[in-house]
Protein backbone atom coordinates (compact mmCIF):
# COMPACT_ATOMS: atom_id res chain seq x y z
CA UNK A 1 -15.43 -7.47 -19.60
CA UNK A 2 -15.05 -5.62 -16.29
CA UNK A 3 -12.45 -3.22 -15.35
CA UNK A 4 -9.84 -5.70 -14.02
CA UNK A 5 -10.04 -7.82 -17.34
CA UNK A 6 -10.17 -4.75 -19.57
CA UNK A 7 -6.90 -3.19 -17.48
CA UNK A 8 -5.27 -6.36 -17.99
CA UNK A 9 -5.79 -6.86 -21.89
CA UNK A 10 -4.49 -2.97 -22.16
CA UNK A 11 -1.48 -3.26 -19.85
CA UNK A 12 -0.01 -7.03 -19.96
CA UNK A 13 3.08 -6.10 -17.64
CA UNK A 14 0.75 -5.03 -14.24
CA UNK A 15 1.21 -7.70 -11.65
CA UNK A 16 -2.00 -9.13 -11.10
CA UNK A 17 -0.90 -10.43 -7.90
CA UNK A 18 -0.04 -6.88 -6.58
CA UNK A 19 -3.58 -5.14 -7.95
CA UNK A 20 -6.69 -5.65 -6.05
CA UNK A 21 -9.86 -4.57 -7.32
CA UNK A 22 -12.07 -4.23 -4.12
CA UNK A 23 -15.48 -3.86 -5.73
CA UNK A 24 -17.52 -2.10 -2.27
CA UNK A 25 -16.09 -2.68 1.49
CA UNK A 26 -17.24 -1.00 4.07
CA UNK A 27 -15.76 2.67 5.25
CA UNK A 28 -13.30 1.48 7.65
CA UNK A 29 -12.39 -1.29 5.52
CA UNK A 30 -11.40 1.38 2.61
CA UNK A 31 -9.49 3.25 5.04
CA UNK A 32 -7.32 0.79 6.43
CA UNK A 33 -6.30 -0.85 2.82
CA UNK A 34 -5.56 3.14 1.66
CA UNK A 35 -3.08 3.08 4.76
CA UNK A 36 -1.05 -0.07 3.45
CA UNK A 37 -1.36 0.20 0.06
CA UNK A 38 1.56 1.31 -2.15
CA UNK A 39 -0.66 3.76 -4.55
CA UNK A 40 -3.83 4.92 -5.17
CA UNK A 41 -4.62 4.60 -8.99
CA UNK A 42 -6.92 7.20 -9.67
CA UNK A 43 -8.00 7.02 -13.29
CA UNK A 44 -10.83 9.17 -14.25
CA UNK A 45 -11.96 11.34 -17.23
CA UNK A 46 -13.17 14.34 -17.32
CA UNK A 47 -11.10 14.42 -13.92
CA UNK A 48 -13.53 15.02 -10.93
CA UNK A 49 -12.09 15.27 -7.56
CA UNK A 50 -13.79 12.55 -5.22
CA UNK A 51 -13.89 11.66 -1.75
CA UNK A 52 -11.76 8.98 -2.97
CA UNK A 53 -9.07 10.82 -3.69
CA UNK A 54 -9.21 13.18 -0.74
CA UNK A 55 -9.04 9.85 1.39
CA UNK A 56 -6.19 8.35 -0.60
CA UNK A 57 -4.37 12.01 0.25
CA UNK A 58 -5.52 12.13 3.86
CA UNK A 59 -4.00 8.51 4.06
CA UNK A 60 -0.32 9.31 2.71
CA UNK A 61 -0.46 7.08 -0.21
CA UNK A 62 0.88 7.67 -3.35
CA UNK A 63 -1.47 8.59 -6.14
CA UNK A 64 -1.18 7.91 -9.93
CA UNK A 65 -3.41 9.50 -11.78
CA UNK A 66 -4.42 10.65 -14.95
CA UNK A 67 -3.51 13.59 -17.27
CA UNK A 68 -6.89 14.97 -18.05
């Protein structure tokens, strides 16, 4: 299974029509989807601040992540 099917089987109520798994996009395609998006999950253990996250920051969105 990949991580969409695998997110899905462990939390049933997400909206599958509201979460997009983007696989890779270019740079300026990630930045422009960060500045429309609702949130930025950011799931990761052990945690390890990525450029990712800085980028989600840098773009104002809202970030859920884990307790780790």
């Amino acid at each position: 299974a990949n991580w969409r099917e695998k997110m899905l089987q462990e939390v049933p109520s997400v909206d599958p029509s509201r979460t997009h798994f983007l696989g890779k996009v270019p740079y300026d395609v990630y930045r422009k989807v960060l500045q429309v998006s609702a949130a930025h999950v950011y799931l990761t253990y052990p945690f390890v601040l990525s450029w990712s996250m800085l980028e989600a920051m840098a773009s104002g969105c809202l970030i859920i992540g884990s307790r780790t």
